[in-house]
N, C-alpha and C. Protein backbone atom coordinates (compact mmCIF):
# COMPACT_ATOMS: atom_id res chain seq x y z
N UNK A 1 -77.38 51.97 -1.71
CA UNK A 1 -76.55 51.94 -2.89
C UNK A 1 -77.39 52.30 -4.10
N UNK A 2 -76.78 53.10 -5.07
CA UNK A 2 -76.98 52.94 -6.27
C UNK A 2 -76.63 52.17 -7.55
N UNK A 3 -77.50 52.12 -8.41
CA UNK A 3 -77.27 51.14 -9.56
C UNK A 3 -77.53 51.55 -11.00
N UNK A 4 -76.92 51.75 -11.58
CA UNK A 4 -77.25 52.17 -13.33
C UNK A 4 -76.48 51.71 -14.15
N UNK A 5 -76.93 51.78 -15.21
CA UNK A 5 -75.91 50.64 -16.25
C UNK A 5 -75.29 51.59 -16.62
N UNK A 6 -74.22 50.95 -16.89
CA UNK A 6 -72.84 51.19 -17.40
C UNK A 6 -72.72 52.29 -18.02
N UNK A 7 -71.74 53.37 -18.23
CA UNK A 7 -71.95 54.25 -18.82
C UNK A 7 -70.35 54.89 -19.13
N UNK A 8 -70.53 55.30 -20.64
CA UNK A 8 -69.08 55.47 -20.83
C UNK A 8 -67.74 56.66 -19.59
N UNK A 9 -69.26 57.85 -19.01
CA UNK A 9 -68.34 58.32 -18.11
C UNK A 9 -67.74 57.45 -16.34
N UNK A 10 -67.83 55.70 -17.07
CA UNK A 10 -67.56 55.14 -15.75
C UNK A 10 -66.14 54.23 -16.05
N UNK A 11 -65.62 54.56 -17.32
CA UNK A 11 -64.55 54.17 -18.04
C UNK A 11 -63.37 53.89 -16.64
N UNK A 12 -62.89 55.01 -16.32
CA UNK A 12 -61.78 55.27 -15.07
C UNK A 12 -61.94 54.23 -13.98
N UNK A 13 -62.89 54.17 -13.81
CA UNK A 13 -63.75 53.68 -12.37
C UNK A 13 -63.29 52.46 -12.93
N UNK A 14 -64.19 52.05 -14.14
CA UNK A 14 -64.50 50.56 -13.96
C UNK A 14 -62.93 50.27 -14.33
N UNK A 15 -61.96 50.85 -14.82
CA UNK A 15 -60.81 50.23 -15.29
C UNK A 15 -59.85 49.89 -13.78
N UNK A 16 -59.71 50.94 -12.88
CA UNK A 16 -59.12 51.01 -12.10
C UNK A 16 -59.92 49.49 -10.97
N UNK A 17 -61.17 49.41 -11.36
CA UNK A 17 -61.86 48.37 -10.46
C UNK A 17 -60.96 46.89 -11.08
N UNK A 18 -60.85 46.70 -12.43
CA UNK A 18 -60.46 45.50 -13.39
C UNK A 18 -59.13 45.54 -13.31
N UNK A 19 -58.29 46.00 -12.84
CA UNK A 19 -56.99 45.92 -12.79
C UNK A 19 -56.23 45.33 -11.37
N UNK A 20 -56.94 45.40 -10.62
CA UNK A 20 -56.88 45.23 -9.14
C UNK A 20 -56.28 43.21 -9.19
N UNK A 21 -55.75 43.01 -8.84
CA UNK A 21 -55.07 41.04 -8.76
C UNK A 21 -56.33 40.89 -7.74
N UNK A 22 -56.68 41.20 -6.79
CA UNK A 22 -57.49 40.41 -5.73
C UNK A 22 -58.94 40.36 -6.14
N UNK A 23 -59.02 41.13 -7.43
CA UNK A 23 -60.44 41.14 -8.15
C UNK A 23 -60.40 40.15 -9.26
N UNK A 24 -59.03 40.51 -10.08
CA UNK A 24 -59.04 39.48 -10.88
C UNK A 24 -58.84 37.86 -10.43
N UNK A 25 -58.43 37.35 -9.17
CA UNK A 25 -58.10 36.39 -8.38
C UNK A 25 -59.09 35.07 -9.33
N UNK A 26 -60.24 35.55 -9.10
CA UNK A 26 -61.24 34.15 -9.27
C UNK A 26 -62.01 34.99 -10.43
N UNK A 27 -61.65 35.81 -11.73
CA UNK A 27 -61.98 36.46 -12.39
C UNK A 27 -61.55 36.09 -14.05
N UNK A 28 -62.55 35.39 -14.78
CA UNK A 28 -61.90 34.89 -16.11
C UNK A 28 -61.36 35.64 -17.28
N UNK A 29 -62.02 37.09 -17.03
CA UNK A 29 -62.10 37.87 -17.84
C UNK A 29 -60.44 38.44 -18.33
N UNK A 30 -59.51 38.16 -17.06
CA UNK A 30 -57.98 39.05 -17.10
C UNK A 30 -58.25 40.42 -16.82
N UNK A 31 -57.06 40.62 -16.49
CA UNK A 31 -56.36 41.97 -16.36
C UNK A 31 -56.09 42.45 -17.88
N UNK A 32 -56.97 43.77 -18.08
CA UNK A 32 -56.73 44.24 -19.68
C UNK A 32 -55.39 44.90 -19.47
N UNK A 33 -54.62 44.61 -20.57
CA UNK A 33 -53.30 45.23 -20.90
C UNK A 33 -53.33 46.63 -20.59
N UNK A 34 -54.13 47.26 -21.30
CA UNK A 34 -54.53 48.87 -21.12
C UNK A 34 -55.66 49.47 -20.94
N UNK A 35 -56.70 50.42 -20.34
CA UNK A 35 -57.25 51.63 -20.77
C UNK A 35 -58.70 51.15 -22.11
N UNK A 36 -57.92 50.88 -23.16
CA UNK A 36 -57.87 50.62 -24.41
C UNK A 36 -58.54 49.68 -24.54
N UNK A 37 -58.19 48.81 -23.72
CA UNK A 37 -58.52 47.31 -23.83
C UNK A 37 -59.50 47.27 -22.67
N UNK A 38 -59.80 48.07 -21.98
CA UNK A 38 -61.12 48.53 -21.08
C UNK A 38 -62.17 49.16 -21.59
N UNK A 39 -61.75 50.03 -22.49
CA UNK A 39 -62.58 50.90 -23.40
C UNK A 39 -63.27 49.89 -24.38
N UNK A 40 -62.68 48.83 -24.43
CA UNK A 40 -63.60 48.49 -26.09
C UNK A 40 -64.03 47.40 -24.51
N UNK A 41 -63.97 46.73 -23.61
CA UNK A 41 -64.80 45.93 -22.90
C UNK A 41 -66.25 47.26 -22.46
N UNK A 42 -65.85 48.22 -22.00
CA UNK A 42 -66.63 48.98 -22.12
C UNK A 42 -67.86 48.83 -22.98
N UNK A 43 -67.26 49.39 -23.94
CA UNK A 43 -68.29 49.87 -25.37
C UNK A 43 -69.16 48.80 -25.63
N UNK A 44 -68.58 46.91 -25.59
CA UNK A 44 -69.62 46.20 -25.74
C UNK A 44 -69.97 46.23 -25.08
N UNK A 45 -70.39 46.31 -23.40
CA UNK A 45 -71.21 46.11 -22.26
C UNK A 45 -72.04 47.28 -22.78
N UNK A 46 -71.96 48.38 -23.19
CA UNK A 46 -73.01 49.80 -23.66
C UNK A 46 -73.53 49.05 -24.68
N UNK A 47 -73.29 48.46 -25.61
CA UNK A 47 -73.53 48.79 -27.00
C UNK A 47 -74.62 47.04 -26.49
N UNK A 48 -74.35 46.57 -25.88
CA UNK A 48 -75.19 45.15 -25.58
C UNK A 48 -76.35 45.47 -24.85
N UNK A 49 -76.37 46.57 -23.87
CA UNK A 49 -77.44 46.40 -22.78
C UNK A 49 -78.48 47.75 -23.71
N UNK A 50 -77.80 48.63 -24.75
CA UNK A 50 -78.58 49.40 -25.65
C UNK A 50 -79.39 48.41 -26.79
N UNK A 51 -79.47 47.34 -26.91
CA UNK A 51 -80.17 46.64 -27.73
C UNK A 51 -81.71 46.97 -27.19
N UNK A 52 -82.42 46.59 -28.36
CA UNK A 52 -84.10 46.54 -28.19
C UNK A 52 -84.72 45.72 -27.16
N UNK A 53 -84.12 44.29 -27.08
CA UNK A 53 -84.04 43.36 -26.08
C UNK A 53 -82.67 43.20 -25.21
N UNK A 54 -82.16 43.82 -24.94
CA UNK A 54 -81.03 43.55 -24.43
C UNK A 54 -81.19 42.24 -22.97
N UNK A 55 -79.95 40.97 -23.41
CA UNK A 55 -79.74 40.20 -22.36
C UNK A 55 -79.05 40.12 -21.44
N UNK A 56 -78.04 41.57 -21.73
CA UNK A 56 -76.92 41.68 -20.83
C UNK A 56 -77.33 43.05 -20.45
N UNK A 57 -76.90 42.90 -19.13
CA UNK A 57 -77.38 44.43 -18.62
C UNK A 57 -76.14 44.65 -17.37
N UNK A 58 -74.77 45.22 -17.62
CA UNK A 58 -73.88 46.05 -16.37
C UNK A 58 -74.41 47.29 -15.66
N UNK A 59 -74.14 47.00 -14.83
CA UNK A 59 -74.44 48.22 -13.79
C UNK A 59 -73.52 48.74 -13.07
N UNK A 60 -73.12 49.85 -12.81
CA UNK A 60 -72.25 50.28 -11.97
C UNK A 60 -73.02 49.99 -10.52
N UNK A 61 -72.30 50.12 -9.11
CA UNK A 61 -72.53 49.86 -8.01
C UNK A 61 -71.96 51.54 -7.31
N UNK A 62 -72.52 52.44 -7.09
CA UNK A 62 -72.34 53.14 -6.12
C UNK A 62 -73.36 53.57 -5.04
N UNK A 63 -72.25 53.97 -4.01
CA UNK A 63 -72.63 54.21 -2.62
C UNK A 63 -73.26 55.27 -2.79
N UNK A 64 -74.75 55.35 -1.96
CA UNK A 64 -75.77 56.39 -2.31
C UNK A 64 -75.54 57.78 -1.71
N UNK A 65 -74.58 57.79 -0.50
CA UNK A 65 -74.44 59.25 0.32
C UNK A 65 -73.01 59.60 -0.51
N UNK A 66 -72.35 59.11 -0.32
CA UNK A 66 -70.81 59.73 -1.24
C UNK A 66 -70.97 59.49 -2.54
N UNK A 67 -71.47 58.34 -3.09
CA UNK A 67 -71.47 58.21 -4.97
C UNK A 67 -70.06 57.56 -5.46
N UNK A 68 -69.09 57.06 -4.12
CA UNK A 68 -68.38 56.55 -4.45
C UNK A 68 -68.55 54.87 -5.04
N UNK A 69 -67.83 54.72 -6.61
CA UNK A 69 -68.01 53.70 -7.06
C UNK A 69 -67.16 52.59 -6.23
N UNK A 70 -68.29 51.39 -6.11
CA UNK A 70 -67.58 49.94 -5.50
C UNK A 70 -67.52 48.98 -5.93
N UNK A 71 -68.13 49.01 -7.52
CA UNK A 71 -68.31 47.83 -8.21
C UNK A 71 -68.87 47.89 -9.16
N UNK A 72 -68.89 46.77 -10.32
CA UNK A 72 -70.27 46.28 -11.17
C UNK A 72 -70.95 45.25 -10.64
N UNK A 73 -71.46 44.72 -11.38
CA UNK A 73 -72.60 43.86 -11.51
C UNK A 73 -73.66 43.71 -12.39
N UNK A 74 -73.69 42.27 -12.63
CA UNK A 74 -74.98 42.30 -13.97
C UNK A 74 -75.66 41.36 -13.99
N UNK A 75 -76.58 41.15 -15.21
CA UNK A 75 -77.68 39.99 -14.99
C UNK A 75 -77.48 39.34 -16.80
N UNK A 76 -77.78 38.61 -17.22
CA UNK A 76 -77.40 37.84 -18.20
C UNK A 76 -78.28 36.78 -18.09
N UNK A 77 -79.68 37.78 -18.95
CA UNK A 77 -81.01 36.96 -19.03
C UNK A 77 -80.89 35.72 -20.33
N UNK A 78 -81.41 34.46 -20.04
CA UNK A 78 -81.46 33.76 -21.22
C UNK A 78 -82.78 33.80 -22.26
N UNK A 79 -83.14 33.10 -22.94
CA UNK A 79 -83.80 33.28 -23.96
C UNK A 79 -85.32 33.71 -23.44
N UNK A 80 -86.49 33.99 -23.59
CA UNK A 80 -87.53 33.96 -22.87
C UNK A 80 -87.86 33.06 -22.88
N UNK A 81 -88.33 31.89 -23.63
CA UNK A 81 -88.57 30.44 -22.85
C UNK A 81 -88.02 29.97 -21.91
N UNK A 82 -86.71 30.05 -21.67
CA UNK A 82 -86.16 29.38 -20.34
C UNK A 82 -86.90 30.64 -19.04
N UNK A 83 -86.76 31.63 -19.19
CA UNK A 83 -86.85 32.55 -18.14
C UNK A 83 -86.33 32.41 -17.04
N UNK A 84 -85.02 33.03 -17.21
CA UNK A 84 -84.01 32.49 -16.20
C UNK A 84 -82.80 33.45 -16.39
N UNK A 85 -81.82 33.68 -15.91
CA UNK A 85 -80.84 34.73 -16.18
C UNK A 85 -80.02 34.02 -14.72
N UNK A 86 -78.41 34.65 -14.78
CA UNK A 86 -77.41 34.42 -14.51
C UNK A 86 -77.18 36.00 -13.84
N UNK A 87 -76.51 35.60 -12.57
CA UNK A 87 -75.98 36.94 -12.19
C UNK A 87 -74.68 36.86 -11.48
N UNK A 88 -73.89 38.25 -11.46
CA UNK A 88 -72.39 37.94 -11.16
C UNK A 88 -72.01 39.49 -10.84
N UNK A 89 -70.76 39.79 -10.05
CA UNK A 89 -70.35 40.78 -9.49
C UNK A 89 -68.93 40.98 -9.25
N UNK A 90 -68.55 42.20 -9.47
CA UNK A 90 -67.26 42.50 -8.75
C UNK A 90 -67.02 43.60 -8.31
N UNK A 91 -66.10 43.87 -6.29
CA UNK A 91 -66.22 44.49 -5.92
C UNK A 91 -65.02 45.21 -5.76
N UNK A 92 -65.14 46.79 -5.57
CA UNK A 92 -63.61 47.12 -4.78
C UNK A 92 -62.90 46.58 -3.62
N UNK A 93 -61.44 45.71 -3.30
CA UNK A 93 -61.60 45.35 -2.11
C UNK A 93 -61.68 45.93 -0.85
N UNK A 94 -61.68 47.42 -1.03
CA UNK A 94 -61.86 47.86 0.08
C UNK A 94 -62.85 48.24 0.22
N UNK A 95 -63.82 47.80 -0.23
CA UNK A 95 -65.65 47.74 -0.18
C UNK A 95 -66.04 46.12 0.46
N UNK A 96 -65.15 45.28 0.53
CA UNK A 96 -65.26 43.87 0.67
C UNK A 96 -65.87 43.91 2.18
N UNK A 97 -66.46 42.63 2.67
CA UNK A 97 -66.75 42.65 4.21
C UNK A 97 -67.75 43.41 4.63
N UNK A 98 -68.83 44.45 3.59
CA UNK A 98 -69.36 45.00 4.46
C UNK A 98 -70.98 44.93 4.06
N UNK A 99 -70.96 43.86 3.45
CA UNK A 99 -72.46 43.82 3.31
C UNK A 99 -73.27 43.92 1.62
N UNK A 100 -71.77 44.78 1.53
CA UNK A 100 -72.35 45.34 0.16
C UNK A 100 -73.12 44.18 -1.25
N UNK A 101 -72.29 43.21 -1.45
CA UNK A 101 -72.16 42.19 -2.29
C UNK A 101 -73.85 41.51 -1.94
N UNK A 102 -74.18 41.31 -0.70
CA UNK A 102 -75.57 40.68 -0.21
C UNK A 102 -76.58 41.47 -0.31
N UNK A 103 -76.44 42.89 -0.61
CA UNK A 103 -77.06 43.64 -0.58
C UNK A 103 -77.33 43.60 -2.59
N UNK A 104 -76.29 43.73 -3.30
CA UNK A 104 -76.17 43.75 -4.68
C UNK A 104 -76.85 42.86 -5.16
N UNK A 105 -76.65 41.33 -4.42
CA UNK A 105 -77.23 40.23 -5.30
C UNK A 105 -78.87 40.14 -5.11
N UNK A 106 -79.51 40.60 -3.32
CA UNK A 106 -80.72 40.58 -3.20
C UNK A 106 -81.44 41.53 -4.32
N UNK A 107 -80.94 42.60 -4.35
CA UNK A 107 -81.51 43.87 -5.59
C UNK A 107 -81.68 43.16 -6.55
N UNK A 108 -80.73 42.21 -7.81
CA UNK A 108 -80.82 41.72 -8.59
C UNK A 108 -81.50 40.69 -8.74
N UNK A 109 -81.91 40.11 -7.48
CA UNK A 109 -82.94 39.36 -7.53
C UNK A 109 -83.91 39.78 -7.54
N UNK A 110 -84.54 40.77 -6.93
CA UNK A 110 -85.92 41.58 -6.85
C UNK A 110 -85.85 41.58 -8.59
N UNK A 111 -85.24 42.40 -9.43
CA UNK A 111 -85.24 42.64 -10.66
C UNK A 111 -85.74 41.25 -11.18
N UNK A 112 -84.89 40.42 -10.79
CA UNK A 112 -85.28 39.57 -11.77
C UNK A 112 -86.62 38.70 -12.09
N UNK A 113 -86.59 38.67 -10.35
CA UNK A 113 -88.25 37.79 -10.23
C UNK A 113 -89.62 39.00 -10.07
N UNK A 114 -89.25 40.38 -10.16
CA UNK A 114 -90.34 41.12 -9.90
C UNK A 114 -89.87 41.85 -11.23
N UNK A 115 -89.45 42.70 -11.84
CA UNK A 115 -89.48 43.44 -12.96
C UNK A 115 -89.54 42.52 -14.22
N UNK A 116 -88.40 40.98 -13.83
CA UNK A 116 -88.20 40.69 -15.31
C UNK A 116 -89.08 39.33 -15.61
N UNK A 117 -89.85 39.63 -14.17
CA UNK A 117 -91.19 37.77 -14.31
C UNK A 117 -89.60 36.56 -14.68
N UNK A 118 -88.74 36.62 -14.19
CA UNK A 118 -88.11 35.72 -14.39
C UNK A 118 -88.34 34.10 -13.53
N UNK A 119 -88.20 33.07 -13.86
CA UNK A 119 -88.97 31.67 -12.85
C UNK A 119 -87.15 31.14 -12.30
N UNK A 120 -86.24 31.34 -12.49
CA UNK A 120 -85.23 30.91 -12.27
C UNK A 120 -83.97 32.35 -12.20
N UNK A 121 -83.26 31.77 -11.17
CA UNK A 121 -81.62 32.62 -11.40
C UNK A 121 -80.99 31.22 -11.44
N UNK A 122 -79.59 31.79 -11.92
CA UNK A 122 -78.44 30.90 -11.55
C UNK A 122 -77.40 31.56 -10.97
N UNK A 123 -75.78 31.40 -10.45
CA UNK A 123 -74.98 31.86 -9.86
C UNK A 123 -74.20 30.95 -9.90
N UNK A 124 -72.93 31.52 -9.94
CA UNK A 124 -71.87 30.74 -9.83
C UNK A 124 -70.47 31.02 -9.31
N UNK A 125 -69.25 30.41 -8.55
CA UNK A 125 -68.48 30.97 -8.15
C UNK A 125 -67.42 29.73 -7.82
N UNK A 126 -66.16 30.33 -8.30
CA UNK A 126 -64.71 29.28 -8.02
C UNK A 126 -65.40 28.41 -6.51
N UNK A 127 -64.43 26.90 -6.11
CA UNK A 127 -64.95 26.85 -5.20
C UNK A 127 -64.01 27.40 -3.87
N UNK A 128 -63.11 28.19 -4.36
CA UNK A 128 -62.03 28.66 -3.59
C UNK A 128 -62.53 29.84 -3.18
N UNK A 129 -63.26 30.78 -3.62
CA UNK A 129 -64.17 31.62 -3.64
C UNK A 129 -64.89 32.07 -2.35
N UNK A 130 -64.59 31.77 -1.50
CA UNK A 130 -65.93 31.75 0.13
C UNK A 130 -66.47 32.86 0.22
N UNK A 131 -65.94 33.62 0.13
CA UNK A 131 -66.57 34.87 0.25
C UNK A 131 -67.74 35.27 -0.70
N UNK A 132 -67.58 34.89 -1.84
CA UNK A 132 -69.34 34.71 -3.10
C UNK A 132 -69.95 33.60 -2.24
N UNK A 133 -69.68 32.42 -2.35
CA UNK A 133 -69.74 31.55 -1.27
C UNK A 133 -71.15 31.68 -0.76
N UNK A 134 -70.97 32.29 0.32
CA UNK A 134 -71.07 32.84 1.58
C UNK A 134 -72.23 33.30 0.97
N UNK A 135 -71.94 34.86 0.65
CA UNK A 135 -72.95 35.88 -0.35
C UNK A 135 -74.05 34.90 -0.92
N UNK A 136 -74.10 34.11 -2.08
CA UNK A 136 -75.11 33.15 -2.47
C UNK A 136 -75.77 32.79 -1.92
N UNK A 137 -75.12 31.91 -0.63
CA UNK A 137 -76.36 31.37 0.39
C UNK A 137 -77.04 32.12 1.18
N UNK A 138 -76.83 33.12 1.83
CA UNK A 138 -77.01 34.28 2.29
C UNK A 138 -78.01 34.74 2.09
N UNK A 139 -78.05 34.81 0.27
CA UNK A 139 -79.22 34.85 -0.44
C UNK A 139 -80.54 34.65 -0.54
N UNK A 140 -80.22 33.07 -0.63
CA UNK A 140 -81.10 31.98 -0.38
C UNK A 140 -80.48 31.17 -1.88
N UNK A 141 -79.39 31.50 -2.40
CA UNK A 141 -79.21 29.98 -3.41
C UNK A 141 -78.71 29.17 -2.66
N UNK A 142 -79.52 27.83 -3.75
CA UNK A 142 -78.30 26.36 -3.02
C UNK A 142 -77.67 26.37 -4.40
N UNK A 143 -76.47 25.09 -4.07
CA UNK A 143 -75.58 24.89 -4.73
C UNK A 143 -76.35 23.46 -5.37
N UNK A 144 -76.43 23.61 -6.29
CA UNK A 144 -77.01 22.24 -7.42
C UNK A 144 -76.06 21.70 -8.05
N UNK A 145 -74.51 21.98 -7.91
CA UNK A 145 -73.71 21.03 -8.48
C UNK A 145 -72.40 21.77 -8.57
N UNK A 146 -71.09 21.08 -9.29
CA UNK A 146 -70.11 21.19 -8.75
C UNK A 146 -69.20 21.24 -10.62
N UNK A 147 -69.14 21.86 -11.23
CA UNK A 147 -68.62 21.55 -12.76
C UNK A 147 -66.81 21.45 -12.35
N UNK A 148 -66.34 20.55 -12.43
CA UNK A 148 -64.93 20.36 -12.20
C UNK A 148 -64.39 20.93 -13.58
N UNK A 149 -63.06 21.41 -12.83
CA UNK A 149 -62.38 22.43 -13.73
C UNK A 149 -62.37 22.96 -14.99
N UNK A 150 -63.89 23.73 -14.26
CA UNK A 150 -64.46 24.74 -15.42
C UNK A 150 -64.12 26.13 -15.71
N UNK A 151 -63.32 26.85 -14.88
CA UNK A 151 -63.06 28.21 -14.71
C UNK A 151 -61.39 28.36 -15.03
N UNK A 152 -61.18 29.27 -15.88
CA UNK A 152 -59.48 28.87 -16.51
C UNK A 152 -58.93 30.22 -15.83
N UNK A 153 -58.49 30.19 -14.26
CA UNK A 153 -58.13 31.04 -13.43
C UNK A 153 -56.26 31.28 -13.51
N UNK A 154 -55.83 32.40 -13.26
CA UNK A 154 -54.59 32.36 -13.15
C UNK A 154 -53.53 31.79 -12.91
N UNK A 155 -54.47 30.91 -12.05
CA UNK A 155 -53.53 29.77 -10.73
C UNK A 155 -54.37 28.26 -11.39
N UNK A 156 -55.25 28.85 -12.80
CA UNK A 156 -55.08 27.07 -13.17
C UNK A 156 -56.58 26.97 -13.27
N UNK A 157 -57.05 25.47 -13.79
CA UNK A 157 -58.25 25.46 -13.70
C UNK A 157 -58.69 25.03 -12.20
N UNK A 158 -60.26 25.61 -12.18
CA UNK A 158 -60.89 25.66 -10.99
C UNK A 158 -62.40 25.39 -10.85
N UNK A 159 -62.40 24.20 -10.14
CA UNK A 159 -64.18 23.52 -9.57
C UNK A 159 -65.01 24.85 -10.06
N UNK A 160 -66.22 25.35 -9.79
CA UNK A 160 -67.17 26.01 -10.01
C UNK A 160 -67.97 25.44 -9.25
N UNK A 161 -68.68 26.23 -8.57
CA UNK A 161 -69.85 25.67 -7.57
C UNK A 161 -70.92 26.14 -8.45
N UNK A 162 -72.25 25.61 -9.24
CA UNK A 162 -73.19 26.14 -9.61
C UNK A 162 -74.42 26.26 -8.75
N UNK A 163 -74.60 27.70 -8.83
CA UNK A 163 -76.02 27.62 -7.56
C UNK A 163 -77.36 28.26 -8.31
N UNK A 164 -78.52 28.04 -7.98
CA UNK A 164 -79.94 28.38 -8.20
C UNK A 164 -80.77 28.81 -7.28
N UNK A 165 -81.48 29.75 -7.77
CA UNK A 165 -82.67 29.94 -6.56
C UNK A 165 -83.99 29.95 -7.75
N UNK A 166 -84.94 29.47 -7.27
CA UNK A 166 -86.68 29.20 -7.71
C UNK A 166 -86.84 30.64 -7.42
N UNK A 167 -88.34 31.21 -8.28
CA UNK A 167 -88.87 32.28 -7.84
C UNK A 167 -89.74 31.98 -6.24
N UNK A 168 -90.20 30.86 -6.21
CA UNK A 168 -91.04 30.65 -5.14
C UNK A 168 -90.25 30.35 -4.10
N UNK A 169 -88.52 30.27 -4.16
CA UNK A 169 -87.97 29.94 -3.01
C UNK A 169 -87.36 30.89 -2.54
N UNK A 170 -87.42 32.05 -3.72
CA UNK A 170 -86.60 33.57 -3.57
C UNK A 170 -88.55 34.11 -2.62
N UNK A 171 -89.75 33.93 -2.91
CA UNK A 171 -90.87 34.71 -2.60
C UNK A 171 -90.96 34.24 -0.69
N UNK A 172 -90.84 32.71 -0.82
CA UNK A 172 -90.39 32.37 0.82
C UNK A 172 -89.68 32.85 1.57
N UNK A 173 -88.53 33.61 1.15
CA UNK A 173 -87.67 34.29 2.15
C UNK A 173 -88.11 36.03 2.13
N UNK A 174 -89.02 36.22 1.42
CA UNK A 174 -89.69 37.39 1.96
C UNK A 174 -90.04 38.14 3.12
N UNK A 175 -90.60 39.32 3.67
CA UNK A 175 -90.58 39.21 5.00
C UNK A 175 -91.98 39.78 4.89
């Protein structure tokens, strides 16, 4: 797979990805009304990860032999004293099941504990969610706690599983 941040000729892609119900399912962000209302989510994800320091960084997700897009994904570094960042994803569902998502989050971990010297990730996901779930541990995060109805989902508020991985517990599962 490939990965590059966001870029305004991914407008189509990423809108048609954000409109999808089984994406937005466990997704806080909504279904944008229009285009329009993709375009300006757009422009801040560009106009944030173009900063000098930028803490937010989207990436598109495409498949490296076709270039067909299957997703974003990003990292949402915190201050440099904490050194730690947050990461999160969403996929096409007919990209779902195949690896892809375990494959996305390991990459972003390499980034984080090898490019960005980061000492901590975090992660998080509805607890209805199994399928991130799944993906996280997979990983190597555990789940460090449980924020009750923290996520203001379609179908209502919803648990949050919060998970972490150490750099030294992400360097142990090395091969």
């Amino acid at each position: 797979m490939t990965y590059q941040l966001l870029k305004v000729s991914d407008l189509q892609e990423f809108h048609e990805l954000i409109i999808i119900p089984e994406v937005d399912k466990f997704n806080t962000m909504g279904i944008p009304e229009s285009i329009e209302v993709t375009r300006q989510l757009l422009d801040e994800a560009i106009k944030e990860q173009n900063k000098k320091k930028a803490n937010k960084l989207t990436y598109s997700v495409k498949l490296k032999d076709t270039e067909d897009f299957i997703g974003i994904c990003g990292i949402i570094k915190s201050s440099e004293k904490y050194a730690k960042a947050e990461l999160w994803m969403k996929f096409h569902p007919k990209f779902w099941n195949n690896g892809y998502a375990t494959e996305t989050i390991q990459t972003l971990l390499k980034a984080c504990f090898k490019e960005y010297q980061l000492h901590r990730v975090e992660a998080g996901c509805a607890v209805e969610n199994h399928a991130s779930k799944r993906v996280l541990e997979k990983c190597g995060f555990i789940i460090e706690g449980i924020q009750r109805k923290n996520l203001p989902l379609k179908s209502g508020w919803s648990n949050n599983y919060e998970f972490g991985i150490l750099e030294e517990e992400w360097n142990k599962q090395l091969p």
